[in-house]
Protein backbone atom coordinates (compact mmCIF):
# COMPACT_ATOMS: atom_id res chain seq x y z
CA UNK A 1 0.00 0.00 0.00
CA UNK A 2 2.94 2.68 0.51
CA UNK A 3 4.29 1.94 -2.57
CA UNK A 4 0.80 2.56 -4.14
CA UNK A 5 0.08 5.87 -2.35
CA UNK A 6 3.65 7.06 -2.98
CA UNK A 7 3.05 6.56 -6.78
CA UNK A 8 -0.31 8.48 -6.46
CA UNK A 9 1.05 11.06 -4.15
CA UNK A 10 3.92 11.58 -6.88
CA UNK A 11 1.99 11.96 -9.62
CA UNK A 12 -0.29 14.41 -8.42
CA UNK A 13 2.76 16.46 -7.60
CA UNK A 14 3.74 16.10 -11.28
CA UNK A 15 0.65 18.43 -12.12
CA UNK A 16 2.48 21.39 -10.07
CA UNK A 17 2.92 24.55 -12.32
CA UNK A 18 3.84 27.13 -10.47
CA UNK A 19 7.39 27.26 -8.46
CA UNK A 20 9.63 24.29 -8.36
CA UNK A 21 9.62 21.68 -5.44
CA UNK A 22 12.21 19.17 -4.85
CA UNK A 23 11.47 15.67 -3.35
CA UNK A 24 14.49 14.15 -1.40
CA UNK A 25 14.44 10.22 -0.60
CA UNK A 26 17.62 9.34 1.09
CA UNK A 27 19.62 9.73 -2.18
CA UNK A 28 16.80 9.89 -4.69
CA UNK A 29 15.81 13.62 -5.72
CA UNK A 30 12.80 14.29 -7.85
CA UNK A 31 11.44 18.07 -9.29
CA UNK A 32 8.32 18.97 -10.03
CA UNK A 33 6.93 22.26 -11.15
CA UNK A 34 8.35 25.32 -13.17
CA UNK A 35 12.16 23.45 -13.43
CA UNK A 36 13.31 26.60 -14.81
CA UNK A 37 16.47 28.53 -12.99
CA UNK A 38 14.16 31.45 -12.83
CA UNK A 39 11.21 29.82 -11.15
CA UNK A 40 9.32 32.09 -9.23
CA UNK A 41 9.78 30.31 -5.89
CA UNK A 42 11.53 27.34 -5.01
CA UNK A 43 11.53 25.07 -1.96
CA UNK A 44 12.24 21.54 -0.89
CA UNK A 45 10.93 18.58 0.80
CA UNK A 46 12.90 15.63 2.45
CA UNK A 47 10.79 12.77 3.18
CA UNK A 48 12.33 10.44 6.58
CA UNK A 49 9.51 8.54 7.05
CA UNK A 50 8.00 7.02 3.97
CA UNK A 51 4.58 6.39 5.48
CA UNK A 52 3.69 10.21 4.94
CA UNK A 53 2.49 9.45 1.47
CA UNK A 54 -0.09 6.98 2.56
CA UNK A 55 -1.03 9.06 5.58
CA UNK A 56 -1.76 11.80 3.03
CA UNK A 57 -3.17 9.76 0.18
CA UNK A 58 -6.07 9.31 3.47
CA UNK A 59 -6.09 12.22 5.24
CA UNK A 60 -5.44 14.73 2.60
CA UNK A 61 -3.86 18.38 3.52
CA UNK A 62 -4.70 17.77 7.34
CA UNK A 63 -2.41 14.91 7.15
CA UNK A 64 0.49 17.07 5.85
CA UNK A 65 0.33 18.85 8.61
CA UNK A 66 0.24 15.95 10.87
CA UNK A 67 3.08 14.30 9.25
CA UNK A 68 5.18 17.13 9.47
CA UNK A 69 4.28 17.46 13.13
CA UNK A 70 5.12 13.63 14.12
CA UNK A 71 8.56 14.68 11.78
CA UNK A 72 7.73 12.57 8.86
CA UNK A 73 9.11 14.95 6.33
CA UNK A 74 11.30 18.48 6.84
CA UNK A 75 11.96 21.31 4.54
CA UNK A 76 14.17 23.83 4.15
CA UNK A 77 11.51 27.03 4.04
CA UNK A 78 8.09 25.64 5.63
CA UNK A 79 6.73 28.70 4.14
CA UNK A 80 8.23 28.96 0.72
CA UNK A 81 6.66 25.43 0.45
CA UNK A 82 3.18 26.31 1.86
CA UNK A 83 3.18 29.36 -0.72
CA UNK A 84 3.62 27.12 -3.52
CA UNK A 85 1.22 25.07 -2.80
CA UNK A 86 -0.72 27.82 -2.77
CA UNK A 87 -0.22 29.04 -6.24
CA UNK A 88 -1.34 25.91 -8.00
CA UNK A 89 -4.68 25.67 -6.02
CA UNK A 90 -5.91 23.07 -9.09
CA UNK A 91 -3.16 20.28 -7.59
CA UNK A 92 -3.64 20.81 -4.31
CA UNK A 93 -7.32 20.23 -4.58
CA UNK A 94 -6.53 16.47 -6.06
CA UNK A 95 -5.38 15.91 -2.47
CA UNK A 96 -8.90 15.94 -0.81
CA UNK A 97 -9.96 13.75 -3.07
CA UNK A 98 -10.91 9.85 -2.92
CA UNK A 99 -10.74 8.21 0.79
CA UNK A 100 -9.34 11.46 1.62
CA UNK A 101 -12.98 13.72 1.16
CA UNK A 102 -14.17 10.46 2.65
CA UNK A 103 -12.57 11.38 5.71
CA UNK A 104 -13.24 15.52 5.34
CA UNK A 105 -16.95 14.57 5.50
CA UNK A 106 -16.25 12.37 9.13
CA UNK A 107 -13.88 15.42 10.04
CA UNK A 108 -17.13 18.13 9.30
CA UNK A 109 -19.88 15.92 11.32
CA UNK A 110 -17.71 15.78 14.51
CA UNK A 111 -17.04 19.87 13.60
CA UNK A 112 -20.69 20.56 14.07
CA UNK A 113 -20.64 19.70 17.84
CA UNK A 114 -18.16 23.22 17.73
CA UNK A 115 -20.62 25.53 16.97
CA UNK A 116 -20.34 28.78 18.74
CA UNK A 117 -23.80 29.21 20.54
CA UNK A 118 -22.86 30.34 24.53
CA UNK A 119 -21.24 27.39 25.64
CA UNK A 120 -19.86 26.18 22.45
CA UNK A 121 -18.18 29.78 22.36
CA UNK A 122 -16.36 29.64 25.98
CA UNK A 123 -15.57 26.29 25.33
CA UNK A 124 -13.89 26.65 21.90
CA UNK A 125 -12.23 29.72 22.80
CA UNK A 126 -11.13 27.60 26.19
CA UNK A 127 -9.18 25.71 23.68
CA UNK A 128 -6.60 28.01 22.03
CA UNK A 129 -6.72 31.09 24.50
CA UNK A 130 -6.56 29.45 27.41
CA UNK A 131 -3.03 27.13 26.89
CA UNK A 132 -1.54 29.58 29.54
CA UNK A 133 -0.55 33.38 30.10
CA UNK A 134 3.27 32.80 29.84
CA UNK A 135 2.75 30.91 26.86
CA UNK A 136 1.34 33.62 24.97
CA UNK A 137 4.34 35.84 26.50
CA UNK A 138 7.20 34.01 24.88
CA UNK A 139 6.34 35.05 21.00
CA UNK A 140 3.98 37.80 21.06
CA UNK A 141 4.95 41.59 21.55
CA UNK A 142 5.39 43.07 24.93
CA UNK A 143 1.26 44.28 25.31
CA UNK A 144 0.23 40.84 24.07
CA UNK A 145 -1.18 42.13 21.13
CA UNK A 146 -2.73 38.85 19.13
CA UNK A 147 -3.03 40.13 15.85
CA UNK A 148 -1.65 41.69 12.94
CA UNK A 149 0.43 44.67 13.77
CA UNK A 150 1.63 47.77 10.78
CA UNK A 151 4.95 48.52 10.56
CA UNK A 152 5.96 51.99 9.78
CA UNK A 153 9.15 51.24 8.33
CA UNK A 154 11.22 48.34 7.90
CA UNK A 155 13.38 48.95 10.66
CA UNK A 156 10.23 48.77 13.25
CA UNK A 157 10.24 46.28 16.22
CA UNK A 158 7.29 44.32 16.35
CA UNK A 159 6.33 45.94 19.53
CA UNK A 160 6.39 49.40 17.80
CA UNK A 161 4.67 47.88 15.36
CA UNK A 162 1.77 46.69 17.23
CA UNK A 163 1.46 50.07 19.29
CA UNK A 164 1.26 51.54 16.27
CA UNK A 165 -1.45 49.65 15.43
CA UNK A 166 -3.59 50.26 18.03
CA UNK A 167 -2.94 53.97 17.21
CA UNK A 168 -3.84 53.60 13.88
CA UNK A 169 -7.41 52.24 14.98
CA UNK A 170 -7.61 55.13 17.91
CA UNK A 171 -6.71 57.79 15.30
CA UNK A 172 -9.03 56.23 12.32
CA UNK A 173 -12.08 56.56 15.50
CA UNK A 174 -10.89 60.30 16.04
CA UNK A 175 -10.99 59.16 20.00
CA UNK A 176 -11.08 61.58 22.58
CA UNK A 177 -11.27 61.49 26.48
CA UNK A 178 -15.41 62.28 26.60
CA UNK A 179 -15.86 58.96 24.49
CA UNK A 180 -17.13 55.97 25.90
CA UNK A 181 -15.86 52.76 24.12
CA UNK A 182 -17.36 49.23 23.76
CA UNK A 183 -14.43 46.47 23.10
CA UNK A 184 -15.88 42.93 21.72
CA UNK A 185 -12.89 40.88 22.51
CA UNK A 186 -10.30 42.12 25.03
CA UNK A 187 -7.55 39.35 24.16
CA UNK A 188 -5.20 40.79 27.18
CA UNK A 189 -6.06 44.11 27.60
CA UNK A 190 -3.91 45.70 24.70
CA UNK A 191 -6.02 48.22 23.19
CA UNK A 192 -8.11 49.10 26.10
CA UNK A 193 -5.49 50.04 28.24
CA UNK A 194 -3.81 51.52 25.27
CA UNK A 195 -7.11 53.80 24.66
CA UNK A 196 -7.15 54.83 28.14
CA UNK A 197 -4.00 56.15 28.79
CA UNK A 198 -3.43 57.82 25.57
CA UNK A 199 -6.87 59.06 25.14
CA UNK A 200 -8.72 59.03 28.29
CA UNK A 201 -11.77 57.24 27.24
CA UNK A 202 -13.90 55.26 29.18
CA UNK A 203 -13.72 51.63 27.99
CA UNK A 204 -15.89 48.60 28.55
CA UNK A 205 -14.32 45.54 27.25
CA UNK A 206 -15.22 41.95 27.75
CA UNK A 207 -13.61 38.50 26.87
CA UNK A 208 -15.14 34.70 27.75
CA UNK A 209 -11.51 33.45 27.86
CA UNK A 210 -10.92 32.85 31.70
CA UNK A 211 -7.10 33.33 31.34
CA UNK A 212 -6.96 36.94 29.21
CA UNK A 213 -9.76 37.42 32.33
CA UNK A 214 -7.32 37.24 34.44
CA UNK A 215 -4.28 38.40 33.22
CA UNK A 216 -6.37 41.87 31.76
CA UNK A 217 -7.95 42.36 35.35
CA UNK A 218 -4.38 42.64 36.97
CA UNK A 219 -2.74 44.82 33.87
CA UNK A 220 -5.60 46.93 34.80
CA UNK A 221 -5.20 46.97 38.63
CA UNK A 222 -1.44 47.56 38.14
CA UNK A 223 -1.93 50.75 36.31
CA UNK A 224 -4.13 52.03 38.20
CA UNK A 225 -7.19 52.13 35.40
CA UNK A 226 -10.12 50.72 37.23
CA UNK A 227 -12.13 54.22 36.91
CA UNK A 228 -11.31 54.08 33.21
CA UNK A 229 -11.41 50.44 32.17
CA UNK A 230 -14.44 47.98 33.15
CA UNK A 231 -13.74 44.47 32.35
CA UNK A 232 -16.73 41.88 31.93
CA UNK A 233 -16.44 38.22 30.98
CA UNK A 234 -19.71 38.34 28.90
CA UNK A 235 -20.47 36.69 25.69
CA UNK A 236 -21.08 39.78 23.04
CA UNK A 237 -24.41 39.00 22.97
CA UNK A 238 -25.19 39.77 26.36
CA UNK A 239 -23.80 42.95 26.41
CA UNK A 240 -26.19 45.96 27.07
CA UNK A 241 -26.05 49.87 26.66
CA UNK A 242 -25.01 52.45 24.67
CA UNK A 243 -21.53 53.19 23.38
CA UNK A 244 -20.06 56.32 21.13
CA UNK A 245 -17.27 54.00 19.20
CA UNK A 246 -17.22 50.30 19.35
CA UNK A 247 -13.68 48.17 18.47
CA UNK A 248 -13.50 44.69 17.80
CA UNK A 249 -10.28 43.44 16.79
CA UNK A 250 -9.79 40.19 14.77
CA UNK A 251 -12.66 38.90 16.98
CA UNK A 252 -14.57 38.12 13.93
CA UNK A 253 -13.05 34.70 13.53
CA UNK A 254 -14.41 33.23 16.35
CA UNK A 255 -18.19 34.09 16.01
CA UNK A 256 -18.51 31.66 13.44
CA UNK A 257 -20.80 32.14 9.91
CA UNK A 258 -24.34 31.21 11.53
CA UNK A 259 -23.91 33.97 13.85
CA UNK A 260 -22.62 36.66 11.52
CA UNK A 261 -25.87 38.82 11.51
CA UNK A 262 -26.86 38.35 15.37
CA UNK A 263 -22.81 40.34 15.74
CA UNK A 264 -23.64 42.71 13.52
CA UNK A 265 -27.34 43.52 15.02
CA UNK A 266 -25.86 43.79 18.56
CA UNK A 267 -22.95 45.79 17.29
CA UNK A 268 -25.33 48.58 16.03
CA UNK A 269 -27.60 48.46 18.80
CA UNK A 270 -24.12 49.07 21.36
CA UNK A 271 -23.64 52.22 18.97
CA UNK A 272 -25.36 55.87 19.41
CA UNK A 273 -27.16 57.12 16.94
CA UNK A 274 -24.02 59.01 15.47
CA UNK A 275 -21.80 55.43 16.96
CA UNK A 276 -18.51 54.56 14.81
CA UNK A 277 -17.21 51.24 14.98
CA UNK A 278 -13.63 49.93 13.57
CA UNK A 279 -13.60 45.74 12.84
CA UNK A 280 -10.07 44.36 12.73
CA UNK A 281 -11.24 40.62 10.26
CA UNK A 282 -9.26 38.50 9.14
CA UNK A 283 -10.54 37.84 5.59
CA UNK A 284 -10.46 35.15 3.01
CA UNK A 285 -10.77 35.86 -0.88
CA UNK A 286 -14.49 36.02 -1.83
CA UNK A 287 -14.28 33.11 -4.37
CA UNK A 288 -12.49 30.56 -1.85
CA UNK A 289 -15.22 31.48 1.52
CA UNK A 290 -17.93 29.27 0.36
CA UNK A 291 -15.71 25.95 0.11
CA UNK A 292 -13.51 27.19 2.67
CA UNK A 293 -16.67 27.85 5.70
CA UNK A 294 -17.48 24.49 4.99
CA UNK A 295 -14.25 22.62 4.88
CA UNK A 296 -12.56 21.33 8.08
CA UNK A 297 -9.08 22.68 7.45
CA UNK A 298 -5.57 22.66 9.58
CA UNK A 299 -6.25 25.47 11.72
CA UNK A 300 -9.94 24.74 12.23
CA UNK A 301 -8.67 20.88 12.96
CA UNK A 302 -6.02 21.92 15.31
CA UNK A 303 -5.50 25.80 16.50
CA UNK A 304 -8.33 27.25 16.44
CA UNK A 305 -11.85 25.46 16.97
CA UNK A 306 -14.89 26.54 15.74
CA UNK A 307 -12.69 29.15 14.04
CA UNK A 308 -14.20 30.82 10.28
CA UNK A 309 -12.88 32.82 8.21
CA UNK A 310 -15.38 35.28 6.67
CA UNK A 311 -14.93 37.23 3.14
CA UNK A 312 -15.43 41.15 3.27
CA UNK A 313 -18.81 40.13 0.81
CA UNK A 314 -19.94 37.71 4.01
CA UNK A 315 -19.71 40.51 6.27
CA UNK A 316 -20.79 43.22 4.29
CA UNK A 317 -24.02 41.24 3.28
CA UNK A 318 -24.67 40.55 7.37
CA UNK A 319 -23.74 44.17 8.23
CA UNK A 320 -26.57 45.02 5.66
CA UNK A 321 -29.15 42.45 6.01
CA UNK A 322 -29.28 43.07 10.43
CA UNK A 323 -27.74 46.47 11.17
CA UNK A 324 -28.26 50.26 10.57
CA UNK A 325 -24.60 50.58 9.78
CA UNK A 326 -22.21 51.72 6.48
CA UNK A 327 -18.85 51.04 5.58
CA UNK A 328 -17.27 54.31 6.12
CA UNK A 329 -13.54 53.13 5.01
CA UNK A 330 -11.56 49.67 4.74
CA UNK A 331 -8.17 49.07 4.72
CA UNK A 332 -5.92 45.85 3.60
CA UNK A 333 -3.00 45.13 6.09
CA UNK A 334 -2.77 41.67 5.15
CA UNK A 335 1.03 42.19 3.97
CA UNK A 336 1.61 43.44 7.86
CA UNK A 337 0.52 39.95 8.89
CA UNK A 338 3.07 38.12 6.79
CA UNK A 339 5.65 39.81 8.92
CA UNK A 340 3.85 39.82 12.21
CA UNK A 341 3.98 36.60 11.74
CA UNK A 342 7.33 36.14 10.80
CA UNK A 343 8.15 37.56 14.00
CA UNK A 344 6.45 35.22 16.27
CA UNK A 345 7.46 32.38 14.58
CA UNK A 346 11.03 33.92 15.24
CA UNK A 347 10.45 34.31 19.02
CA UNK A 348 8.44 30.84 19.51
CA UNK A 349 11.70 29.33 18.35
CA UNK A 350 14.36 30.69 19.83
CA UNK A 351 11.75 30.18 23.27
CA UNK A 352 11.50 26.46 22.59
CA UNK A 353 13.15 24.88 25.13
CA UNK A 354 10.90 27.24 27.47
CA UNK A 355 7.87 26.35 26.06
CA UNK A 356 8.92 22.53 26.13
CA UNK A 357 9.53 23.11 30.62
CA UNK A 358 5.28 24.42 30.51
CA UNK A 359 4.71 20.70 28.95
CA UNK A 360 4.64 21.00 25.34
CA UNK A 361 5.85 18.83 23.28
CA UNK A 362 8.23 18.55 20.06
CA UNK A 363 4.92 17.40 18.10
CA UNK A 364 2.75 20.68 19.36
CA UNK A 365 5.72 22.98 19.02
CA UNK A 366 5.87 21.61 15.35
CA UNK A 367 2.29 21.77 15.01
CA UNK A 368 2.51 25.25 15.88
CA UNK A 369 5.56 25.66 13.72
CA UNK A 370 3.37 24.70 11.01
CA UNK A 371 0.59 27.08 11.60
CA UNK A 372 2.79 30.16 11.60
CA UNK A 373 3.83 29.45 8.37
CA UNK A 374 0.60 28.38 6.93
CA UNK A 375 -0.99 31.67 7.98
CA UNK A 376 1.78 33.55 6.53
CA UNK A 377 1.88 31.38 3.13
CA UNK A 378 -1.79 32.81 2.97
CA UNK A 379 -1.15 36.46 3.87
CA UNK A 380 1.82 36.65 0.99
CA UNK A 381 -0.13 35.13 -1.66
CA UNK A 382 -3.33 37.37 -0.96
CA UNK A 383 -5.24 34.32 -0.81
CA UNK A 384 -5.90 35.73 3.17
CA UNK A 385 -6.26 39.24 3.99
CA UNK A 386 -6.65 41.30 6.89
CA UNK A 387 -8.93 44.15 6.55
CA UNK A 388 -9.53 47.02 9.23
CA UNK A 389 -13.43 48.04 8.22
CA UNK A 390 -15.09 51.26 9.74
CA UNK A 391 -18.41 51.59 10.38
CA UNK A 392 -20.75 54.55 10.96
CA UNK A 393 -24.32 55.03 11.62
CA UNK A 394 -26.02 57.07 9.47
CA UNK A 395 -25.98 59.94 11.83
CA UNK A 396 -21.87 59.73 12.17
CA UNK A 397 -22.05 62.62 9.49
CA UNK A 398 -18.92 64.68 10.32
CA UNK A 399 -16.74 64.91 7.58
CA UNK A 400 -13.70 62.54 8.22
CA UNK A 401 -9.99 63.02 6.94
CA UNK A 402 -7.39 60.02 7.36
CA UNK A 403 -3.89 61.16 7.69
C-alpha cells in the first residue's frame, strides 16, 4: 500500500505549475513544477519517514500537517513550500480527493458539535486562549497584542509595530477622552489600556476566555485604570447599553458564519445614533469562503476550533441584512501579517526549550511551527487578507480626513 500511495502522491505532484519543489528520498531527488532557474519560488521537501504518502493519500492536507508534526518529512523554508502550494490551487485540490474527502466529510460531522452558541463559544475559545498566560508571553509583543500589527518602516520592532497599530485604529475613531468605548474581545487588555492612557476614554471591554480574564484584570489593577477600564467576561451577545465607538479586533473569527448577523445587530444596537465602529477581520478571498466555511481545514482541525474565516462580501451582506450601519472606510493590512507573523514564529523558536519546561511537546511545538507558516503562506499570496473596516451610523455625518 505505501508503494501505491507514494506513486499516487507523486503523480499528483507532477501536475504542479507554479514554483519548483524538490522531493528528497535518502539519495533519490525528484522536481516537479516550473524546473526553470528562474522559477518564481523554489523550496524543498525531504521525506524520513515514507509512510507520509499513505497518511496523506487518506487524510489529505490535514495529514500534511500531521506528518510534518510527528517529523515525517522536513523542509528547508516551511513557508516557501506552503506558498507554492498555494499558487497551484488546481493540484492541491486532487489531495482531498478519494478516501481522503471520505474522511473531510467524518472530520465536518464531529465539527458541528463546535458551533459557537454560549457554551460552544467559551468552550472553543477555552481551547486556544486558554493554553496559559506565559505561553502567549514568549512570541507575542510586549502588550500581548494577538493580531496583525503595521509597521511603519522596515526597521520597526514588532512591539512598535503593534502600538502603532492600536494607534492607527484610535486615530481612524478620532478618540477623545469624553468617548465611551465598547471592546468585543479584550484578548489581554492591549487596546483598552492603550485607549485609556493615551486618550482618556472610558472603555468597557469583555472577553469569555478565563485566562486573558485574568491576566487583563491585573494589567488593569497595576496601572491604576479601574475608573477608566471595566472588564466583563460576557459573551457579546449579552452585552447591554449604549456606546459612542465600538472596536472589535480580529474577533470576527471566532463568532462563526451562523452567527454573523446576530454580531452585527448587537454591534449597532451598542452604537449611538451618530456610533462609529472599527472591525479588525481577518478575511479570506471572496471566491475561496464558500468551500472554505465548509471545509474542516488545519487550523480549524487543530489551533483554532470553531474558528471561520469570513470574506469582506460575508460581512458586508450581514452588516446590511441586520444592522443600521455603512462602511465608512476599509483598509488591507494583510502584507503586515506576513511579517507579524514572521516575528512570532522567530520568538516561539528561539523560546522552545521554554515552552517545552510548561509541557509541550516537540509534536505541538511543530504543530505550531506549522501554523505560523501556513498563515503567513496565505497572507503573501493574498489568498488571506486582513482588513480594518469602519463603520458609521447614518448619523456619524462629520466629515472625516485620514492622515
Amino acid at each position: 500500500m505505501e508503494n501505491t500511495a507514494r506513486k499516487i502522491i507523486l503523480k499528483r505532484l507532477a501536475n504542479l505549475t507554479v514554483g519548483q519543489l524538490r522531493i528528497e528520498e535518502g539519495d533519490v531527488s525528484m522536481t516537479f513544477g516550473d524546473r526553470s532557474a528562474a522559477s518564481l519560488i523554489t523550496a524543498s521537501m525531504k521525506i524520513t519517514n515514507r509512510k507520509f504518502y499513505q497518511d496523506v493519500l487518506f487524510g489529505g492536507s490535514i495529514a500534511a500537517a500531521e506528518t510534518y508534526a510527528s517529523g515525517y518529512w522536513e523542509t528547508d523554508d516551511l513557508t516557501k513550500l506552503l506558498r507554492i502550494f498555494l499558487l497551484n490551487q488546481t493540484t492541491t485540490k486532487e489531495f482531498e480527493t478519494g478516501w481522503a474527502k471520505c474522511l473531510a466529510v467524518l472530520r465536518w460531522i464531529s465539527y458541528q458539535f463546535k458551533r459557537n452558541n454560549l457554551q460552544g463559544s467559551r468552550k472553543n475559545i477555552a481551547q486556544h486562549y486558554d493554553l496559559s498566560n506565559h505561553f502567549f508571553q514568549l512570541f507575542l509583543d510586549k502588550n500581548l497584542m494577538y493580531s496583525s500589527a503595521i509597521f511603519p518602516s522596515t526597521e520597526s520592532t514588532l512591539d512598535e509595530a503593534a502600538s502603532y497599530k492600536l494607534d492607527v485604529i484610535c486615530k481612524k475613531l478620532a478618540l477623545k477622552s469624553s468617548d465611551k468605548i465598547i471592546e468585543i474581545g479584550t484578548g489581554w487588555g492591549g487596546f483598552a489600556i492603550h485607549a485609556a492612557e493615551n486618550y482618556g476614554c472610558e472603555v468597557v471591554t469583555t472577553t469569555i476566555s478565563q485566562q486573558q480574564y485574568h491576566y487583563a484584570s491585573q494589567q488593569i489593577r497595576e496601572k491604576k485604570l479601574g475608573t477608566k477600564i471595566k472588564l466583563l467576561k460576557q459573551d457579546y451577545r449579552q452585552l447591554e447599553g449604549q456606546y459612542d465607538k465600538l472596536v472589535s479586533i480580529e474577533m470576527i473569527e471566532a463568532v462563526g458564519y451562523q452567527y454573523y448577523k446576530q454580531f452585527f445587530r448587537t454591534c449597532s444596537q451598542l452604537l449611538k445614533p451618530d456610533g462609529e465602529m472599527l472591525m479588525q477581520a481577518i478575511v479570506i478571498q471572496d471566491q475561496a469562503y464558500e468551500r472554505a466555511k465548509y471545509e474542516i481545514d488545519f487550523i480549524k482541525q487543530y489551533i483554532f476550533p470553531g474558528s471561520c474565516i469570513p470574506s469582506v462580501t460575508a460581512l458586508l451582506d450581514a452588516m446590511t441584512k441586520a444592522s443600521h450601519l455603512r462602511l465608512f472606510n476599509l483598509e488591507d493590512i494583510g502584507l503586515h501579517y506576513a511579517k507579524t507573523l514572521r516575528c512570532w514564529r522567530q520568538n516561539f523558536t528561539s523560546q522552545a526549550c521554554e515552552i517545552k519546561t510548561l509541557g509541550f511537546d516537540e509534536r505541538f511545538i511543530r504543530l505550531w511551527n506549522f501554523y505560523f507558516c501556513y498563515c503567513e503562506a496565505g497572507f503573501s499570496e493574498g489568498y488571506l487578507g486582513d482588513m480594518q473596516m469602519h463603520f458609521v451610523h447614518p448619523l456619524a455625518i462629520r466629515q472625516k480626513k485620514y492622515d
